[in-house]
PDB file of N, CA and C in Angstrom:
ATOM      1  N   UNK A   1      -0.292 -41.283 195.878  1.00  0.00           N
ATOM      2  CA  UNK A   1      -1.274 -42.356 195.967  1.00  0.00           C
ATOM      3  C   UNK A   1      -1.701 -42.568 197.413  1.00  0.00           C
ATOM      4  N   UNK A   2      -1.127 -41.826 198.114  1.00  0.00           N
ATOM      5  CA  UNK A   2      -0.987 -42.682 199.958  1.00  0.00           C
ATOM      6  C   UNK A   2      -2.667 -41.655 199.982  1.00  0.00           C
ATOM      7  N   UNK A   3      -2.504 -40.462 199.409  1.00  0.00           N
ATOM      8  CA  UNK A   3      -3.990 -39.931 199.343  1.00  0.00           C
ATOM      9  C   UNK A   3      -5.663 -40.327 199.336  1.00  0.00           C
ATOM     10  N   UNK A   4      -4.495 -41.119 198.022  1.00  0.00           N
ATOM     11  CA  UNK A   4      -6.033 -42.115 197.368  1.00  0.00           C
ATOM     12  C   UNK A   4      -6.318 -42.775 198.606  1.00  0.00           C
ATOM     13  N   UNK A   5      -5.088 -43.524 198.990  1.00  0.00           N
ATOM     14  CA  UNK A   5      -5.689 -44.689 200.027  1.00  0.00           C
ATOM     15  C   UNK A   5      -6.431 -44.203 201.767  1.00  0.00           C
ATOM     16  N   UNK A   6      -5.832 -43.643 201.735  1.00  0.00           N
ATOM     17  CA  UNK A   6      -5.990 -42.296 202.823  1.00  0.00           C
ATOM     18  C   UNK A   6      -7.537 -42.186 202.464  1.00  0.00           C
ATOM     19  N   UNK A   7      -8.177 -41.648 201.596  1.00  0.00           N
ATOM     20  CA  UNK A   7      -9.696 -41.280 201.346  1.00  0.00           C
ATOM     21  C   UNK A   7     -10.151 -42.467 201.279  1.00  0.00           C
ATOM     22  N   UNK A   8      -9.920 -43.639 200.330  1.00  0.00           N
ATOM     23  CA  UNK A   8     -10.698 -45.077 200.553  1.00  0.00           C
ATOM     24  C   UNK A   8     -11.063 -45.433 201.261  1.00  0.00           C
ATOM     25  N   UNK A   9      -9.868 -45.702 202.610  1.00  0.00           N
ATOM     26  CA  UNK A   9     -10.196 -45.809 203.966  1.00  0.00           C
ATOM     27  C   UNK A   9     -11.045 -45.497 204.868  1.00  0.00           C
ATOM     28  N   UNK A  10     -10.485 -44.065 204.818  1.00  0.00           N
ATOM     29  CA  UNK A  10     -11.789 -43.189 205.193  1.00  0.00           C
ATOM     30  C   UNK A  10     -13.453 -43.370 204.813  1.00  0.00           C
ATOM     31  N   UNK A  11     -13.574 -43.532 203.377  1.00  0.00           N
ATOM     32  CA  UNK A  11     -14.640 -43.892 203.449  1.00  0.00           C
ATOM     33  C   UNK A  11     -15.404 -45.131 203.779  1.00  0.00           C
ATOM     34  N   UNK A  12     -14.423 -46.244 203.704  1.00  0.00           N
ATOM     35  CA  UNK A  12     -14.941 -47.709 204.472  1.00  0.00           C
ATOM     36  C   UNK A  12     -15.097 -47.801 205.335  1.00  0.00           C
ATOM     37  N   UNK A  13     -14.265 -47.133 206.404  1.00  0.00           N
ATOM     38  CA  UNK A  13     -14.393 -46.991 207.772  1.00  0.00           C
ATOM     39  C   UNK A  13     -15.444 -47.399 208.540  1.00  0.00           C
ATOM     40  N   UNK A  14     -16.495 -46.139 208.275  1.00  0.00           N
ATOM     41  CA  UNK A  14     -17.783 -47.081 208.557  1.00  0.00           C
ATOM     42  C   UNK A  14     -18.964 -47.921 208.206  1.00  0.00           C
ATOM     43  N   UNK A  15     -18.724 -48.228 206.758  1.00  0.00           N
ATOM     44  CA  UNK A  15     -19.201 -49.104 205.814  1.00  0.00           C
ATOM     45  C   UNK A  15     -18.675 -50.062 204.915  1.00  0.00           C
ATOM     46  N   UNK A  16     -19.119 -50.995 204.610  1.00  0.00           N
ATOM     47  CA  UNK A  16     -18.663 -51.638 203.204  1.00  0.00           C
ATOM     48  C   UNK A  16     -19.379 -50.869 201.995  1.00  0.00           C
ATOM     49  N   UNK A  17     -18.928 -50.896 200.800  1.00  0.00           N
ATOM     50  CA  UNK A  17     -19.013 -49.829 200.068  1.00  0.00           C
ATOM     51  C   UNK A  17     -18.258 -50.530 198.689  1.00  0.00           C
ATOM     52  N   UNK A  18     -19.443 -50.924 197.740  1.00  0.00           N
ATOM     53  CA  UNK A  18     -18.934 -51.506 196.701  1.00  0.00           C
ATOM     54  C   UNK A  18     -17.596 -49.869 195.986  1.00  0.00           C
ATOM     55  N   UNK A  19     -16.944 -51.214 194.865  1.00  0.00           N
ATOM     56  CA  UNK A  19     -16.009 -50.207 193.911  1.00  0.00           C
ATOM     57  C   UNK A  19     -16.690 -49.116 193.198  1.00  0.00           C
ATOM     58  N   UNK A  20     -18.030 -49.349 192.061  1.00  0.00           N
ATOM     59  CA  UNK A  20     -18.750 -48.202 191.639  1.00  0.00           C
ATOM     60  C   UNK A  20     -19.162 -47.466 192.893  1.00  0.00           C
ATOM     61  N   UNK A  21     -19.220 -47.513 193.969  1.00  0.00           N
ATOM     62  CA  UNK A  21     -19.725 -46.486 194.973  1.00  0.00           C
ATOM     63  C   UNK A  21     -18.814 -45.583 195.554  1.00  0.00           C
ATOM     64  N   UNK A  22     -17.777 -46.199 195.794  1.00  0.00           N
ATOM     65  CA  UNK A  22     -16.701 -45.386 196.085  1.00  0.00           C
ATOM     66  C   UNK A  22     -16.257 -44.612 195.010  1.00  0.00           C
ATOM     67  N   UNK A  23     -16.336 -44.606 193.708  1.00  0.00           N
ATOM     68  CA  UNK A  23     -15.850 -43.680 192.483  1.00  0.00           C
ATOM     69  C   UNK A  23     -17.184 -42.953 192.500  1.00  0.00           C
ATOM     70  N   UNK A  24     -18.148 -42.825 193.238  1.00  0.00           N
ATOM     71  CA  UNK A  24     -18.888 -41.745 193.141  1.00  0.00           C
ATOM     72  C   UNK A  24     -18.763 -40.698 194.200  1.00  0.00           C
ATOM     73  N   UNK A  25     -18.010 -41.190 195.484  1.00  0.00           N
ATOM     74  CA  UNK A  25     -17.816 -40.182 196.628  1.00  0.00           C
ATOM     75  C   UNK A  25     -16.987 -39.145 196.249  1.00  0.00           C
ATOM     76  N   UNK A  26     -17.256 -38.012 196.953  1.00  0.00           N
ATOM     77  CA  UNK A  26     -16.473 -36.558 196.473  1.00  0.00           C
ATOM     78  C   UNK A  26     -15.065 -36.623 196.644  1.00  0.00           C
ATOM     79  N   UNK A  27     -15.053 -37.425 197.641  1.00  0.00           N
ATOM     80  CA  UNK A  27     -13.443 -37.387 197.764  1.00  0.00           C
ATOM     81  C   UNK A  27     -12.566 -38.370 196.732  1.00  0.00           C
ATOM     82  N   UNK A  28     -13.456 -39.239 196.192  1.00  0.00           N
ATOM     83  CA  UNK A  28     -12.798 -39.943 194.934  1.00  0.00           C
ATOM     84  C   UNK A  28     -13.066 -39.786 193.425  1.00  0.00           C
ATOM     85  N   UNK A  29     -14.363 -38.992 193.085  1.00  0.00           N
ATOM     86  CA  UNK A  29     -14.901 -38.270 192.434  1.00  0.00           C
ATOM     87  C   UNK A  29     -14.020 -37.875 191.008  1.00  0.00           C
ATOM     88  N   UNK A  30     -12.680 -37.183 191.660  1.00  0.00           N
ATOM     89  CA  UNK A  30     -11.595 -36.569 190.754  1.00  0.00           C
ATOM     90  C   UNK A  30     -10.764 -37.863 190.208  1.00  0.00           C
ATOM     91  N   UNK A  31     -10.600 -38.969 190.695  1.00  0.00           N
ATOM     92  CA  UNK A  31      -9.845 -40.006 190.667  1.00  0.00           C
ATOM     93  C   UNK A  31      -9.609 -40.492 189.675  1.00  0.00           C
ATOM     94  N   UNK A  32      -8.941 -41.348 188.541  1.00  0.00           N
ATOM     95  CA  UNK A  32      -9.632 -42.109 187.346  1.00  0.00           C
ATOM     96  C   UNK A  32      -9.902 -43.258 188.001  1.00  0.00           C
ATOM     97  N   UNK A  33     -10.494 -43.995 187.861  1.00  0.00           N
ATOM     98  CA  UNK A  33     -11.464 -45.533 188.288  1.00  0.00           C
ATOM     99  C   UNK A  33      -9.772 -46.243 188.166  1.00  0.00           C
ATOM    100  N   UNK A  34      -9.212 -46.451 186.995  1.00  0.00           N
ATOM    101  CA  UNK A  34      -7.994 -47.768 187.179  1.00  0.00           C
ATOM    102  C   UNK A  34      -6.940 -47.434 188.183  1.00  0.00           C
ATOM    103  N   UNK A  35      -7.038 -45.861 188.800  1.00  0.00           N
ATOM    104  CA  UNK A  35      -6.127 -45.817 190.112  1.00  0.00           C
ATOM    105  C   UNK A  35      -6.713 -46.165 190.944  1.00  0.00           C
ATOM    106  N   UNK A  36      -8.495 -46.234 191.363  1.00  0.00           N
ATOM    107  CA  UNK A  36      -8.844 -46.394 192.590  1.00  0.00           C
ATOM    108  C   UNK A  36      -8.238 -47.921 192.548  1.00  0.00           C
ATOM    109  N   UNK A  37      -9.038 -48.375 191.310  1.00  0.00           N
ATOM    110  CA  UNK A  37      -8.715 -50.034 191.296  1.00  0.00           C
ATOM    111  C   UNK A  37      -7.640 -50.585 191.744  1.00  0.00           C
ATOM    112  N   UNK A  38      -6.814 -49.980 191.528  1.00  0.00           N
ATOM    113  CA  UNK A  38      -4.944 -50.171 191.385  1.00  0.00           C
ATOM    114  C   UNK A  38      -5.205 -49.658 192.726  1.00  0.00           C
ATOM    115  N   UNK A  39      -5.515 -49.266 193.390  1.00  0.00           N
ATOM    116  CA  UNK A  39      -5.181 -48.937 195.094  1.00  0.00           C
ATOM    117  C   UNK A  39      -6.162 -49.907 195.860  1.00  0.00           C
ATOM    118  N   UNK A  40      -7.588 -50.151 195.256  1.00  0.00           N
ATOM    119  CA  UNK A  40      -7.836 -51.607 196.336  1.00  0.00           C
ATOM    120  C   UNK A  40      -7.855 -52.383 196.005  1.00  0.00           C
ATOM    121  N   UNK A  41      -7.113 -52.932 194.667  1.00  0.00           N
ATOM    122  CA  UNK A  41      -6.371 -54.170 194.593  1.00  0.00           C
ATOM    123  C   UNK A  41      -4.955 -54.184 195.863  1.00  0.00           C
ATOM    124  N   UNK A  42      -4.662 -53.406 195.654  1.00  0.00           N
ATOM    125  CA  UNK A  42      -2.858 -53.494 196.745  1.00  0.00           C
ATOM    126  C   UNK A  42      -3.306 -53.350 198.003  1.00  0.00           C
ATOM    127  N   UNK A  43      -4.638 -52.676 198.315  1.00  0.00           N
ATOM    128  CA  UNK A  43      -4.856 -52.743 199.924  1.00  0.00           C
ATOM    129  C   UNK A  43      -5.756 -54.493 199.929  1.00  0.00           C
ATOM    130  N   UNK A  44      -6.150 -54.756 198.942  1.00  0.00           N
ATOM    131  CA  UNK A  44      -6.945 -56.106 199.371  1.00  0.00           C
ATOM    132  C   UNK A  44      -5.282 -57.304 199.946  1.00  0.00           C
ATOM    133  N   UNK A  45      -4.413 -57.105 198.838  1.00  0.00           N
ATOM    134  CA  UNK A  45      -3.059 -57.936 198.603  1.00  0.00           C
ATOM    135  C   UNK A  45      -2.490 -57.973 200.063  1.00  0.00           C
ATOM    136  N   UNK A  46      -2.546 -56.426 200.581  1.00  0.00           N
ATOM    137  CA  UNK A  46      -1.210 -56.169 202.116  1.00  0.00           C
ATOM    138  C   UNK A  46      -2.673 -57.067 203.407  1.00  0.00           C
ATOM    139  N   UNK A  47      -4.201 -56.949 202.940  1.00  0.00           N
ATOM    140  CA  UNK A  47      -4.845 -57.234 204.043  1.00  0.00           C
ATOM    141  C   UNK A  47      -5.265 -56.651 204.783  1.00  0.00           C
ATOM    142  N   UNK A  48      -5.740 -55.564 204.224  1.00  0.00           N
ATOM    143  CA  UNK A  48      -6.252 -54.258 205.294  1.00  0.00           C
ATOM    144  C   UNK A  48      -7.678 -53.995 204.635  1.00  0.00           C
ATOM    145  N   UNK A  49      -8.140 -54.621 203.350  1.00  0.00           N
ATOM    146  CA  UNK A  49      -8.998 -54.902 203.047  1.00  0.00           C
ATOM    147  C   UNK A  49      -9.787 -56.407 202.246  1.00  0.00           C
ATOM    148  N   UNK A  50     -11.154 -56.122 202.897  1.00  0.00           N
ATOM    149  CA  UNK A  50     -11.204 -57.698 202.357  1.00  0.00           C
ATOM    150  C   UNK A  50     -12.529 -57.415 200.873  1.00  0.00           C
ATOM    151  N   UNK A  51     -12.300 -58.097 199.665  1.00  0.00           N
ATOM    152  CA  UNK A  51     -13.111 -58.044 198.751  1.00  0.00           C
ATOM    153  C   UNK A  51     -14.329 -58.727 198.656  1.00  0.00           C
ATOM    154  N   UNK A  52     -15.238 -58.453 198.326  1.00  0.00           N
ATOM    155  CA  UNK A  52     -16.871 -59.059 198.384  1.00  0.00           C
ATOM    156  C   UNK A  52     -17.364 -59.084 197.353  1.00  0.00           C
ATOM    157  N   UNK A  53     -17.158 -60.277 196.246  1.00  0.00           N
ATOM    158  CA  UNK A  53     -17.781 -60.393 194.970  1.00  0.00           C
ATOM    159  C   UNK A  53     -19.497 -59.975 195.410  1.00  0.00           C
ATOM    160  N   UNK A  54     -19.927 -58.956 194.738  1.00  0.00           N
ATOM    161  CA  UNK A  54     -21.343 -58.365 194.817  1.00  0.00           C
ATOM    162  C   UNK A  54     -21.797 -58.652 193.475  1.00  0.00           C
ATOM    163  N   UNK A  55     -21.715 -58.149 192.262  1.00  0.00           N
ATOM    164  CA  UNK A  55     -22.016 -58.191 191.112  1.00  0.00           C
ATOM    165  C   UNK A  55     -21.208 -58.888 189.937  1.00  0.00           C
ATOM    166  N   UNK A  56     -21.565 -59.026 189.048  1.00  0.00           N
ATOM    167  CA  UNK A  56     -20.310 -59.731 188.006  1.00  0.00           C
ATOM    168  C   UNK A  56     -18.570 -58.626 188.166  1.00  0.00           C
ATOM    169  N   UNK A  57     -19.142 -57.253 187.715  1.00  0.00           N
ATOM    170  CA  UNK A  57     -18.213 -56.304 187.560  1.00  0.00           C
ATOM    171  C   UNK A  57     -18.201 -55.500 188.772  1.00  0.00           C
ATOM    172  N   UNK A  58     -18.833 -55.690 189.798  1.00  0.00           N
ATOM    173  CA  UNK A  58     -18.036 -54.780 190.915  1.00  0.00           C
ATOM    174  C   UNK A  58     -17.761 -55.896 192.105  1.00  0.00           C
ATOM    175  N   UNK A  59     -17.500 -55.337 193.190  1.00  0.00           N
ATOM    176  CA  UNK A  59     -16.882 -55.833 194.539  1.00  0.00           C
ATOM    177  C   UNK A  59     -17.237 -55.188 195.664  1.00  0.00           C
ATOM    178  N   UNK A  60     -17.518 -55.077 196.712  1.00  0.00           N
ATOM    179  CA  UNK A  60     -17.635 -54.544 198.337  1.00  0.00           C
ATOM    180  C   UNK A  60     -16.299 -54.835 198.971  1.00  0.00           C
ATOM    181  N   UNK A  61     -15.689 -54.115 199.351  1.00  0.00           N
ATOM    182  CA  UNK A  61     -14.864 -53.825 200.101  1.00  0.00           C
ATOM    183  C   UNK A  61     -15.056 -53.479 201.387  1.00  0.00           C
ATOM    184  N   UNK A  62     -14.367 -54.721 202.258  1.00  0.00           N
ATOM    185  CA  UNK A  62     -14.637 -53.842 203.617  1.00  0.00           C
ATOM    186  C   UNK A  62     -13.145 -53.846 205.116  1.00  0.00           C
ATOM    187  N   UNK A  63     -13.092 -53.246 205.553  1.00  0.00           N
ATOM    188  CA  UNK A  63     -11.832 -52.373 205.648  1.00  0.00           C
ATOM    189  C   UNK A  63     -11.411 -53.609 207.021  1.00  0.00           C
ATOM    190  N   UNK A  64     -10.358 -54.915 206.841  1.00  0.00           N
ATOM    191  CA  UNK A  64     -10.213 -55.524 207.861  1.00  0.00           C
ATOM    192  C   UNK A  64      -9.628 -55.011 209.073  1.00  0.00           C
ATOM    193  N   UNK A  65      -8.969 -54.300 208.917  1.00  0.00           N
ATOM    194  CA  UNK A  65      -7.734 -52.945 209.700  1.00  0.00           C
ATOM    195  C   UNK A  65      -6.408 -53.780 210.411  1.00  0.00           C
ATOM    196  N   UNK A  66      -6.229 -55.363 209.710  1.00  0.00           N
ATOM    197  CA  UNK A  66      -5.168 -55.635 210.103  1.00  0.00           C
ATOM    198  C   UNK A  66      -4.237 -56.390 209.037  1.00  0.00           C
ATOM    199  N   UNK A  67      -3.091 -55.921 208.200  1.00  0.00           N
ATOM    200  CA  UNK A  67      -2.518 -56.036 207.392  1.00  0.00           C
ATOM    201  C   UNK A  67      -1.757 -57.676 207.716  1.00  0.00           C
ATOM    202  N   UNK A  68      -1.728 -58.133 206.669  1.00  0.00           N
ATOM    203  CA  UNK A  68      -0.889 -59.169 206.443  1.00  0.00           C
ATOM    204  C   UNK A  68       0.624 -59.007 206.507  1.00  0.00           C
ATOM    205  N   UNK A  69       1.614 -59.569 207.181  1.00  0.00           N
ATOM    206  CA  UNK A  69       2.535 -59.233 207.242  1.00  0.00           C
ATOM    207  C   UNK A  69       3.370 -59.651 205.379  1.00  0.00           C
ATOM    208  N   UNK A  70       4.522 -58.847 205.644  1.00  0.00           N
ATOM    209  CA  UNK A  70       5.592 -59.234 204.216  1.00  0.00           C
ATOM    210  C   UNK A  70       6.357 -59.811 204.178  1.00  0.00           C
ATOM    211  N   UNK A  71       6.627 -60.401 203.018  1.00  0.00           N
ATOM    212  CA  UNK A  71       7.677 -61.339 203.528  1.00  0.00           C
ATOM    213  C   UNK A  71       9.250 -59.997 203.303  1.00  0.00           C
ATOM    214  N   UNK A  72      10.005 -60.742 204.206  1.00  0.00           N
ATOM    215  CA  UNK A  72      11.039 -59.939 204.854  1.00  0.00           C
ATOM    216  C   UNK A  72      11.820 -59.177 203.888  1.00  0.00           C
ATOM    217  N   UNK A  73      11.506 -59.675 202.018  1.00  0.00           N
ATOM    218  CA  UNK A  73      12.115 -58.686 201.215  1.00  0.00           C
ATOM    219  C   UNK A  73      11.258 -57.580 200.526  1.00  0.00           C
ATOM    220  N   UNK A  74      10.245 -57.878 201.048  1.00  0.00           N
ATOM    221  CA  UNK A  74       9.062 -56.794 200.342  1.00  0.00           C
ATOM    222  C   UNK A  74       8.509 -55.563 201.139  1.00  0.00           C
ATOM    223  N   UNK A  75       8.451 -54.258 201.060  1.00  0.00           N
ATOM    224  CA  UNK A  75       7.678 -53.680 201.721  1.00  0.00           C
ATOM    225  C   UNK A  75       6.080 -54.151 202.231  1.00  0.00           C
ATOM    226  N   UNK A  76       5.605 -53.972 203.383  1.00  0.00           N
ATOM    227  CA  UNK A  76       4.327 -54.312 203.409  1.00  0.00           C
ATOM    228  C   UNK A  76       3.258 -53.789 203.078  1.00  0.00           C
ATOM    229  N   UNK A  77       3.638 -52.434 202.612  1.00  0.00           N
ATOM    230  CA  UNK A  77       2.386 -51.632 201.669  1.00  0.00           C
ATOM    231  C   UNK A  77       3.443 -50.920 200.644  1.00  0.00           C
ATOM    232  N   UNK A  78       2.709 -51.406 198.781  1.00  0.00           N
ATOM    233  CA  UNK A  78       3.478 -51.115 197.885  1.00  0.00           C
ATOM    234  C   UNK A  78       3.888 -49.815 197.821  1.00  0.00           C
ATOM    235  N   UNK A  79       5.504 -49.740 197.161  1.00  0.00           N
ATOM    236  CA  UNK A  79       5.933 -48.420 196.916  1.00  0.00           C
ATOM    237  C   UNK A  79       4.885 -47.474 196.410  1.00  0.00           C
ATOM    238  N   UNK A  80       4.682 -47.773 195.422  1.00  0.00           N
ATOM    239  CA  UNK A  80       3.702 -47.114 194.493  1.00  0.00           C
ATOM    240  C   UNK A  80       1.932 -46.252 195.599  1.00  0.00           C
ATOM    241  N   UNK A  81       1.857 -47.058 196.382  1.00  0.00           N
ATOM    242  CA  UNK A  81       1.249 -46.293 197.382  1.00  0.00           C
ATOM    243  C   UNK A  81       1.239 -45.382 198.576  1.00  0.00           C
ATOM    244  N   UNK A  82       2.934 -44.967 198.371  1.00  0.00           N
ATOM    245  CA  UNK A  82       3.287 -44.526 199.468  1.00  0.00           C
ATOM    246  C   UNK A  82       3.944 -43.042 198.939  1.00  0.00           C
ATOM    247  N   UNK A  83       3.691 -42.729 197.440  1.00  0.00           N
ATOM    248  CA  UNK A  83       4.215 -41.824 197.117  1.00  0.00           C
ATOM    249  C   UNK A  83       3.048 -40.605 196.783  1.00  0.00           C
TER     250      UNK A  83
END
């Protein structure tokens, strides 16, 4: 998953970039949509991204680049994204 997030990033970097837009870039292209989801839901959660209600069903995402800290029993970016 650190992939997925790895390419998300990348592509926000220099834009905000609703959710249907990013499942059309090549590098997310192969993805299924409920993993991208499931990966910028957990980057919106740690704070490295911030969400932008745009439409009823999508969002803009745009890349804050400074994470929220954890509290001291939690990793600060989920397991599940680091594998």
């Amino acid at each position: 998953m650190s992939d997925i997030t790895d390419d998300i990033l990348a592509e926000l970097l220099p834009r905000a970039l609703t959710a249907s837009e990013l499942l059309r870039r090549p590098r997310l292209a192969h993805v299924p949509a409920h993993i991208v989801h499931d990966a910028l839901d957990a980057l919106v959660d740690v704070g490295v991204l911030v969400a932008l209600p745009i439409e009823r069903n999508d969002s803009g995402y745009l890349v804050t680049g400074i994470p929220l800290p954890a509290p001291a029993d939690e990793p600060a970016i989920p397991a599940f994204l680091l594998k």
